[in-house]
N, C-alpha and C. Protein backbone atom coordinates (compact mmCIF):
# COMPACT_ATOMS: atom_id res chain seq x y z
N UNK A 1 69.21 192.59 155.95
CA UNK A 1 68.58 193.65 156.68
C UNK A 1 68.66 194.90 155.84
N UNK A 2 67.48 195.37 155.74
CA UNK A 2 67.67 197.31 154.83
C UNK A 2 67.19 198.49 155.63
N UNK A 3 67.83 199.18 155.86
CA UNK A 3 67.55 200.49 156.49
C UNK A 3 66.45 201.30 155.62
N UNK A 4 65.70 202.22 156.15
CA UNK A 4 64.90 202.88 155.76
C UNK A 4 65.11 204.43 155.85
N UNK A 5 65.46 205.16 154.86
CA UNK A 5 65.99 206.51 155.31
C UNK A 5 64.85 207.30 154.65
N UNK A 6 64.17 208.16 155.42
CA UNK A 6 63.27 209.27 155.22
C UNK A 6 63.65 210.60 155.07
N UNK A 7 63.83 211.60 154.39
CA UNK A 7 63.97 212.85 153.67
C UNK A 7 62.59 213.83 154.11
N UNK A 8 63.06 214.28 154.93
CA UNK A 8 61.85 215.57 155.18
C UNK A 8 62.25 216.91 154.45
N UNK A 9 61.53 217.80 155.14
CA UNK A 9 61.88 219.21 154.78
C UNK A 9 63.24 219.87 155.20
N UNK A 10 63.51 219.00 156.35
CA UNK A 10 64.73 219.22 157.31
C UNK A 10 65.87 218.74 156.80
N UNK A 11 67.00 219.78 157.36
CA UNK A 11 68.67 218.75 156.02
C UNK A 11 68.71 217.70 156.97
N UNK A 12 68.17 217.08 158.41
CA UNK A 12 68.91 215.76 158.94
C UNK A 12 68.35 214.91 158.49
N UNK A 13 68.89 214.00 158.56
CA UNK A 13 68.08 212.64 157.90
C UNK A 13 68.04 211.78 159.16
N UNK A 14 66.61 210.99 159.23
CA UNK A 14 66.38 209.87 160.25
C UNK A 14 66.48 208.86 159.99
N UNK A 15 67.07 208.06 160.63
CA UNK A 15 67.41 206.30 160.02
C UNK A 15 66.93 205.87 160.96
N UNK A 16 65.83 204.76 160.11
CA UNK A 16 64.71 204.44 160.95
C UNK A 16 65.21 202.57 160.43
N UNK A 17 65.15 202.04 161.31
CA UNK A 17 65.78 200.31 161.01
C UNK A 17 64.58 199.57 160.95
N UNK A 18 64.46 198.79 160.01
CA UNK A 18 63.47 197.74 159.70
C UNK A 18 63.88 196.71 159.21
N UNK A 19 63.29 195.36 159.43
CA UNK A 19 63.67 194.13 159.18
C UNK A 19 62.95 193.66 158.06
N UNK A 20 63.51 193.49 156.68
CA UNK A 20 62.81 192.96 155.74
C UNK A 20 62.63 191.37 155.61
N UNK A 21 61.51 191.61 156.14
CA UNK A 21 60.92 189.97 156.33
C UNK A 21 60.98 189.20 154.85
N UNK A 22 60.82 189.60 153.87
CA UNK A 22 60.21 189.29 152.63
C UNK A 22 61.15 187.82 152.66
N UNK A 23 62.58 188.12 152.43
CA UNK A 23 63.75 186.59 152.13
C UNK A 23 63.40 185.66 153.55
N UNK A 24 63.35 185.90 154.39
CA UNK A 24 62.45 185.08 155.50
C UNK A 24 61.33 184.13 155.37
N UNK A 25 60.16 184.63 154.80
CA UNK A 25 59.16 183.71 154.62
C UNK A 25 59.60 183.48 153.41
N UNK A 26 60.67 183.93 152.25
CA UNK A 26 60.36 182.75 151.25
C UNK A 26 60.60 181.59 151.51
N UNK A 27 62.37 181.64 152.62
CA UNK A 27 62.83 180.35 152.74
C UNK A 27 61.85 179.49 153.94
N UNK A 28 61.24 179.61 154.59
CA UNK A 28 60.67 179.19 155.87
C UNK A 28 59.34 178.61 154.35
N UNK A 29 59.08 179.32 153.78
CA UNK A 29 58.14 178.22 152.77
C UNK A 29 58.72 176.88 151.95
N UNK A 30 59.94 177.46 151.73
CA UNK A 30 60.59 176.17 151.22
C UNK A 30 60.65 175.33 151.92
N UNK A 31 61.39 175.95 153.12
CA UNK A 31 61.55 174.47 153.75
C UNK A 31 60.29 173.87 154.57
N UNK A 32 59.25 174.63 154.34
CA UNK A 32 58.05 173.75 155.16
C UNK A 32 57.56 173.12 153.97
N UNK A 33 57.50 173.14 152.39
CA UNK A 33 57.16 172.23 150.77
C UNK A 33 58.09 170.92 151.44
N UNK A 34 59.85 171.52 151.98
CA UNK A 34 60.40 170.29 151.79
C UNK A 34 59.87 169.44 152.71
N UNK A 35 59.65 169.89 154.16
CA UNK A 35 59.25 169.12 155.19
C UNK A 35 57.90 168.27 155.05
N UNK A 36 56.96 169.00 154.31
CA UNK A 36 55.46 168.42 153.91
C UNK A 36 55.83 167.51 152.90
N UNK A 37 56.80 167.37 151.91
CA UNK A 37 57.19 165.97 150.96
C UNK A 37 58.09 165.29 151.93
N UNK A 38 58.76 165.41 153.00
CA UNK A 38 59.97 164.69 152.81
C UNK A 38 59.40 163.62 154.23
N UNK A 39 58.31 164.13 155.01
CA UNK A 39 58.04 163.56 155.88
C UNK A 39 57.04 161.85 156.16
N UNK A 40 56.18 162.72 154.88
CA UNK A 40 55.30 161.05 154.79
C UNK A 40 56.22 159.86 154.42
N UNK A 41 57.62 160.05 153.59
CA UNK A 41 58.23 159.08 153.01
C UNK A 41 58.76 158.90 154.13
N UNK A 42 59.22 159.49 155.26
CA UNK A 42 60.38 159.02 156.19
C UNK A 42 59.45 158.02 157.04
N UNK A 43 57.85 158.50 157.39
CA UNK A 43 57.17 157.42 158.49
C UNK A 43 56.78 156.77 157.90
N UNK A 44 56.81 156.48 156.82
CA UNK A 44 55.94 155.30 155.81
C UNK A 44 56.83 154.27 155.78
N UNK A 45 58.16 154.16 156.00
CA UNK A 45 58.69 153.10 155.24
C UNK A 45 58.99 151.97 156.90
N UNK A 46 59.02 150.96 156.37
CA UNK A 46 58.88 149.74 157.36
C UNK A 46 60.48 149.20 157.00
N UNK A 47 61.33 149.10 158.22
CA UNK A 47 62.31 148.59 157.78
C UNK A 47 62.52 146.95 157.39
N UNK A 48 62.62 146.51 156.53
CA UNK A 48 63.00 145.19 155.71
C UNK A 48 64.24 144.63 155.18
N UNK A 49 64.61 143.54 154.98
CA UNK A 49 65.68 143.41 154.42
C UNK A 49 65.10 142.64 152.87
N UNK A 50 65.16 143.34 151.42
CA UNK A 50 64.92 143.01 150.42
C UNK A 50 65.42 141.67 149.47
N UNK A 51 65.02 140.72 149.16
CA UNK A 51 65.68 139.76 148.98
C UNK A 51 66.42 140.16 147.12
N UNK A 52 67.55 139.64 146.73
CA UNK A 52 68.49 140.26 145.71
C UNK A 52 67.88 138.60 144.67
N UNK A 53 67.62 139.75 143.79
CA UNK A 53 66.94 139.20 142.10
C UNK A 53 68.17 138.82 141.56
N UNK A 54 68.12 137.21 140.85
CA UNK A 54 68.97 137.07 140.20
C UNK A 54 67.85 136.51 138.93
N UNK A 55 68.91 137.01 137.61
CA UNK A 55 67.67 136.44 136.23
C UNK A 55 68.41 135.04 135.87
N UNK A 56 67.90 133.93 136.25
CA UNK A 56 68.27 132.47 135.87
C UNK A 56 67.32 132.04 134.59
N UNK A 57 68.22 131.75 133.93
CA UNK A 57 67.82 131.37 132.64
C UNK A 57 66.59 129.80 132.63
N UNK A 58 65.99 130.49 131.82
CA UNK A 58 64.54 128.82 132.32
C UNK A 58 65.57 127.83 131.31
N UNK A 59 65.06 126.79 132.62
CA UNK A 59 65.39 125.60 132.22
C UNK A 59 64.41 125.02 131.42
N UNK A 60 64.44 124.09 130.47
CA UNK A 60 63.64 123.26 129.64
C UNK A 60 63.77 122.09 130.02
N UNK A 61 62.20 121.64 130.97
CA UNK A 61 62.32 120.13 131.00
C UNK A 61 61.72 119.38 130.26
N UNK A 62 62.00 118.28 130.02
CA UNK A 62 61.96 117.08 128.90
C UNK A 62 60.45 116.99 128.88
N UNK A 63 59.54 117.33 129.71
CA UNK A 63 58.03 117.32 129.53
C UNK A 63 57.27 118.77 128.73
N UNK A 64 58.07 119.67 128.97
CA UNK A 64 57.61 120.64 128.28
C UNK A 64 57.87 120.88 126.80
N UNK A 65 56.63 121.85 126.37
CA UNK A 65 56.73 121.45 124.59
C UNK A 65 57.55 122.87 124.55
N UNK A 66 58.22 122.98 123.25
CA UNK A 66 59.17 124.25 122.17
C UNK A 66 58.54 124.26 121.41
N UNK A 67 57.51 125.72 120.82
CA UNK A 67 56.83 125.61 120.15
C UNK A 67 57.41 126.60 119.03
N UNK A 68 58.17 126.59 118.18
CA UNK A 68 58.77 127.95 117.87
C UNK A 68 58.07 128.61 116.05
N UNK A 69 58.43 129.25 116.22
CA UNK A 69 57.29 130.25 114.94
C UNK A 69 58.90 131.08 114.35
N UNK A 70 58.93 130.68 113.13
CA UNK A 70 60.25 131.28 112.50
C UNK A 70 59.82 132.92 111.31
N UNK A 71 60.12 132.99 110.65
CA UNK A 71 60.00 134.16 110.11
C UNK A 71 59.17 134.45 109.18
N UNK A 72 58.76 132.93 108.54
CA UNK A 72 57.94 132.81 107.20
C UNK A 72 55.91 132.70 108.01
N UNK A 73 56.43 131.85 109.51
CA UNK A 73 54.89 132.16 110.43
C UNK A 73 54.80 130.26 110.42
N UNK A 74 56.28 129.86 109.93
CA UNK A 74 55.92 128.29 110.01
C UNK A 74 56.24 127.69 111.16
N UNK A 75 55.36 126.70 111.61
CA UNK A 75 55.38 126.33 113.47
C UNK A 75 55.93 124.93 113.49
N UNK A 76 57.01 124.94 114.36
CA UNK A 76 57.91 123.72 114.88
C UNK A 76 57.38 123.42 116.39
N UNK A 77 57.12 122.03 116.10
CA UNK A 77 56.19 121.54 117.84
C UNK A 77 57.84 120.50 117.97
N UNK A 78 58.51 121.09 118.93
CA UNK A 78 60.22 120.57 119.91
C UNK A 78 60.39 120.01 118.00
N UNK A 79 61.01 121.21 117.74
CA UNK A 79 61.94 121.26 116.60
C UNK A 79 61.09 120.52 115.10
N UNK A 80 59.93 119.56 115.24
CA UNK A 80 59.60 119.20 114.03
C UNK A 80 58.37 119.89 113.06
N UNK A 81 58.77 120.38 111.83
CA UNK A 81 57.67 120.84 111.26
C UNK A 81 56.28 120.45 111.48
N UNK A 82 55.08 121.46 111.98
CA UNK A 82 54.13 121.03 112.16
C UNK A 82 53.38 121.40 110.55
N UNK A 83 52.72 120.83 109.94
CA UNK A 83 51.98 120.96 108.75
C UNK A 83 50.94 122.40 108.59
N UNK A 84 50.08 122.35 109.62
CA UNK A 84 49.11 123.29 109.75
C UNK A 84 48.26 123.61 110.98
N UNK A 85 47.66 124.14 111.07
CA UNK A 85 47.22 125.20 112.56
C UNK A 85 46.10 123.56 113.12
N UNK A 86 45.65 123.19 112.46
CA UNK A 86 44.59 121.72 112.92
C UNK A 86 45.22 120.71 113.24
N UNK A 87 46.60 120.67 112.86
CA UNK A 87 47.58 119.81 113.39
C UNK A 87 48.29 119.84 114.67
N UNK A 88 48.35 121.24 114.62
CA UNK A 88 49.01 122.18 116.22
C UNK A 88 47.76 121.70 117.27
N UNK A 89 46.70 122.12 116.94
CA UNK A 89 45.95 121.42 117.87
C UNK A 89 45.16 120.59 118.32
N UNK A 90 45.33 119.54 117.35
CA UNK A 90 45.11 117.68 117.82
C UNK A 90 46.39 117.38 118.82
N UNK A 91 47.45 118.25 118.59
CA UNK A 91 48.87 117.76 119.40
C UNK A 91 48.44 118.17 120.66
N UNK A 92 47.92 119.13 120.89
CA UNK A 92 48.14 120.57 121.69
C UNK A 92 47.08 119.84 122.84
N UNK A 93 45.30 119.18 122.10
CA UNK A 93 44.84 118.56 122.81
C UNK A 93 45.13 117.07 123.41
N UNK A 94 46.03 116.28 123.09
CA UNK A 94 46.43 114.97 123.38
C UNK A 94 47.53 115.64 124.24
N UNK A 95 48.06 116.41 124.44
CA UNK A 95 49.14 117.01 125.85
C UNK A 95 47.92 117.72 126.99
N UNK A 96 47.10 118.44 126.26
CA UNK A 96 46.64 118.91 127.67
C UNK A 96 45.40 117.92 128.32
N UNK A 97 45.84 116.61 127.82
CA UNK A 97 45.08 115.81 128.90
C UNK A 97 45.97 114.92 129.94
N UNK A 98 46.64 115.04 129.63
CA UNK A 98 47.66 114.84 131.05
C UNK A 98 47.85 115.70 131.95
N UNK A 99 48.04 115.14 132.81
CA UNK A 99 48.45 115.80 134.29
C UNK A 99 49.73 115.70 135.52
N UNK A 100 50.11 116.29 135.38
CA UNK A 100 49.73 118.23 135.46
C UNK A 100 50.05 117.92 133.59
N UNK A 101 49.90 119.38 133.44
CA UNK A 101 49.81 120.15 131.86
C UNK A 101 51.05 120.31 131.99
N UNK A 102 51.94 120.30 131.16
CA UNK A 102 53.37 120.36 130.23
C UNK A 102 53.07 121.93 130.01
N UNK A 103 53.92 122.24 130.04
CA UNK A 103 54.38 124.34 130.04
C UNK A 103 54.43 124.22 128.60
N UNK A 104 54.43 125.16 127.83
CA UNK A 104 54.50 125.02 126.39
C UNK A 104 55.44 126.79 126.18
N UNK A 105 56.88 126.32 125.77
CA UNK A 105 57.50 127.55 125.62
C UNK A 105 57.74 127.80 124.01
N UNK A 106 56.84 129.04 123.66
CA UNK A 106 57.12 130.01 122.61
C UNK A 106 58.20 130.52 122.44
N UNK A 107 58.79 129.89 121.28
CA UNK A 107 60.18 130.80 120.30
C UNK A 107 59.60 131.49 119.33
N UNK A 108 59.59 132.81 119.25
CA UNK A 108 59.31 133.66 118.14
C UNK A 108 60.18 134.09 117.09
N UNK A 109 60.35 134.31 116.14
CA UNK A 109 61.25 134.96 115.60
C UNK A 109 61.06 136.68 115.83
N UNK A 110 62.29 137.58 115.82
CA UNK A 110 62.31 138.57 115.50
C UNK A 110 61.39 139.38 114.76
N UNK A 111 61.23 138.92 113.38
CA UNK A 111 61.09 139.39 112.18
C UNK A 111 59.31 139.30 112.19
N UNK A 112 59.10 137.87 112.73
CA UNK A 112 57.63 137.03 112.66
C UNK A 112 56.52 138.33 112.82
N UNK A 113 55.82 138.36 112.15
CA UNK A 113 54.58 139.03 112.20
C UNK A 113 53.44 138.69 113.73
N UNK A 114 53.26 139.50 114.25
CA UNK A 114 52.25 139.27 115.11
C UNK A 114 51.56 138.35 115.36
N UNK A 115 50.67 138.49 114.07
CA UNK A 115 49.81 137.86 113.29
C UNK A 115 50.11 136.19 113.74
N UNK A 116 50.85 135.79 113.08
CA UNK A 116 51.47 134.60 113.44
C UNK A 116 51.59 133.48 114.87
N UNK A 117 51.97 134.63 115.62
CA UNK A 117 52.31 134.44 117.06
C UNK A 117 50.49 134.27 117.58
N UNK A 118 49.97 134.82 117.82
CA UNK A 118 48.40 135.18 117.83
C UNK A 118 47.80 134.01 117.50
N UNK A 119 48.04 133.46 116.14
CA UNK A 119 47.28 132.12 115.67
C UNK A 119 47.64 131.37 116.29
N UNK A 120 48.89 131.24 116.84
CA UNK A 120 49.68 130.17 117.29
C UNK A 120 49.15 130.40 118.67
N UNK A 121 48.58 131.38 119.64
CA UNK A 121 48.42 130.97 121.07
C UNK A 121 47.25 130.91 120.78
N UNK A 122 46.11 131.16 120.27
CA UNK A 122 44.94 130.61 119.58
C UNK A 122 45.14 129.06 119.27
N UNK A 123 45.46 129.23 118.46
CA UNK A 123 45.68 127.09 119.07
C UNK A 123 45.84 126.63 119.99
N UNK A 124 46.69 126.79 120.91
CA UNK A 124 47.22 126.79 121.81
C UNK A 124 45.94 126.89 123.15
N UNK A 125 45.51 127.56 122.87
CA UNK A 125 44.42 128.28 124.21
C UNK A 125 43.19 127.05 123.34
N UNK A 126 42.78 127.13 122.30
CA UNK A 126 41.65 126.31 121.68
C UNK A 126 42.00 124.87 122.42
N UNK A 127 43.36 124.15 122.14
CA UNK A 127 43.24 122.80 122.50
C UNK A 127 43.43 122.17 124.21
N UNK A 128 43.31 123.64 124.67
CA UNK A 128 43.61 122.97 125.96
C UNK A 128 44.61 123.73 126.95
N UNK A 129 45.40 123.86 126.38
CA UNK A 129 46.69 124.60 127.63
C UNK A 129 46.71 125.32 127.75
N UNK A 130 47.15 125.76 129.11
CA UNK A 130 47.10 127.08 129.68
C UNK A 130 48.51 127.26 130.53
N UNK A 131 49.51 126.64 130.67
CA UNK A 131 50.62 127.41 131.11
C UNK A 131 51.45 127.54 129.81
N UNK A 132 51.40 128.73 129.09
CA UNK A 132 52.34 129.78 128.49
C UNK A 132 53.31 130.31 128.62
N UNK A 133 54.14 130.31 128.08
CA UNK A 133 55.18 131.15 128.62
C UNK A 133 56.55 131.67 126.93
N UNK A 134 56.84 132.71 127.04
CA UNK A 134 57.58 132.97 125.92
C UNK A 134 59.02 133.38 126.12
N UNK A 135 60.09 132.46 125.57
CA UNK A 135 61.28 132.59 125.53
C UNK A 135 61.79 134.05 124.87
N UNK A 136 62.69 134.46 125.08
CA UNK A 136 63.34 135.56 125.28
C UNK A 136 64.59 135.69 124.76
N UNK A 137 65.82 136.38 124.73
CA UNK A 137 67.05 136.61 124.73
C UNK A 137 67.29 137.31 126.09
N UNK A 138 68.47 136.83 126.54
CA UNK A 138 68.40 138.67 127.41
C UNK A 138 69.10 139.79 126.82
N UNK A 139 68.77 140.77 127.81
CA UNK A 139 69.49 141.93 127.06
C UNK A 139 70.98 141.96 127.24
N UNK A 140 71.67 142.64 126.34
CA UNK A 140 72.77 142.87 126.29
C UNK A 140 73.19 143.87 127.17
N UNK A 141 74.04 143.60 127.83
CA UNK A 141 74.93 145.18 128.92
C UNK A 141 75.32 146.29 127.60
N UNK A 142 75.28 147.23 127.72
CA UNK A 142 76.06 147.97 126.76
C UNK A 142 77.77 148.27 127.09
N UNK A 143 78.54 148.41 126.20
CA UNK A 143 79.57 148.57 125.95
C UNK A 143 80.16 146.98 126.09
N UNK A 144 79.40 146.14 125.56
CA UNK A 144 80.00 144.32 125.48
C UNK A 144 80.17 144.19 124.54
């Protein structure tokens, strides 16, 4: 609250009381910003119970191919040297005529050029198959 004191010609002085609104509407704006964000989130949400993610490591079954690509861009079909990219997919088409289709999991190397990986699902997509999928590491926790 600030008083308002006026100085005339006269030695008394009048104290005249006024309410400085100004710190009033700043906060009454704040809190109507907070109320205008904080409200759509409160009626929007539907109560649920979320089901808890666990990361399980893929299993490899005995029907699915390991196709892995090492550092030099040379391709192992379940661990055996494949010769060349026309070889990858005479294999690639004699699997995707069975049924169902065999998953075909990509090992990359680190290091492997793009490039590499690319030719290799290019074969891959040319002879036929279509469930893909690329093996991983997981990540490390820090401070392990």
């Amino acid at each position: 609250m600030a008083m308002k004191i006026e100085l005339s010609g006269q030695e008394e002085q009048q104290v005249m009381a006024e309410i400085n609104t100004t710190p009033l509407v700043d906060i009454m704006l704040v809190l109507l910003i907070i109320f205008l964000i904080t409200i759509p989130i409160i009626t929007k949400t539907v109560p649920v119970v979320l089901p808890k993610a666990v990361n399980i490591a893929t299993k490899t079954k005995p029907e699915n191919i390991v196709i892995s690509v090492d550092i030099n861009g040379n391709i192992f079909w379940n661990g055996v040297l494949v010769p060349d990219r026309d070889a990858l997919i005479k294999r690639v088409v004699v699997e995707a005529v069975k049924k169902p289709q065999p998953e075909v999991h990509i090992r990359g190397d680190r290091g492997v050029r793009y490039e590499a990986i690319g030719r290799t699902l290019y074969s891959i997509q040319r002879g036929g198959l279509t469930k893909v999928g690329f093996i991983t590491e997981p990540d490390r926790v820090l401070g392990r």
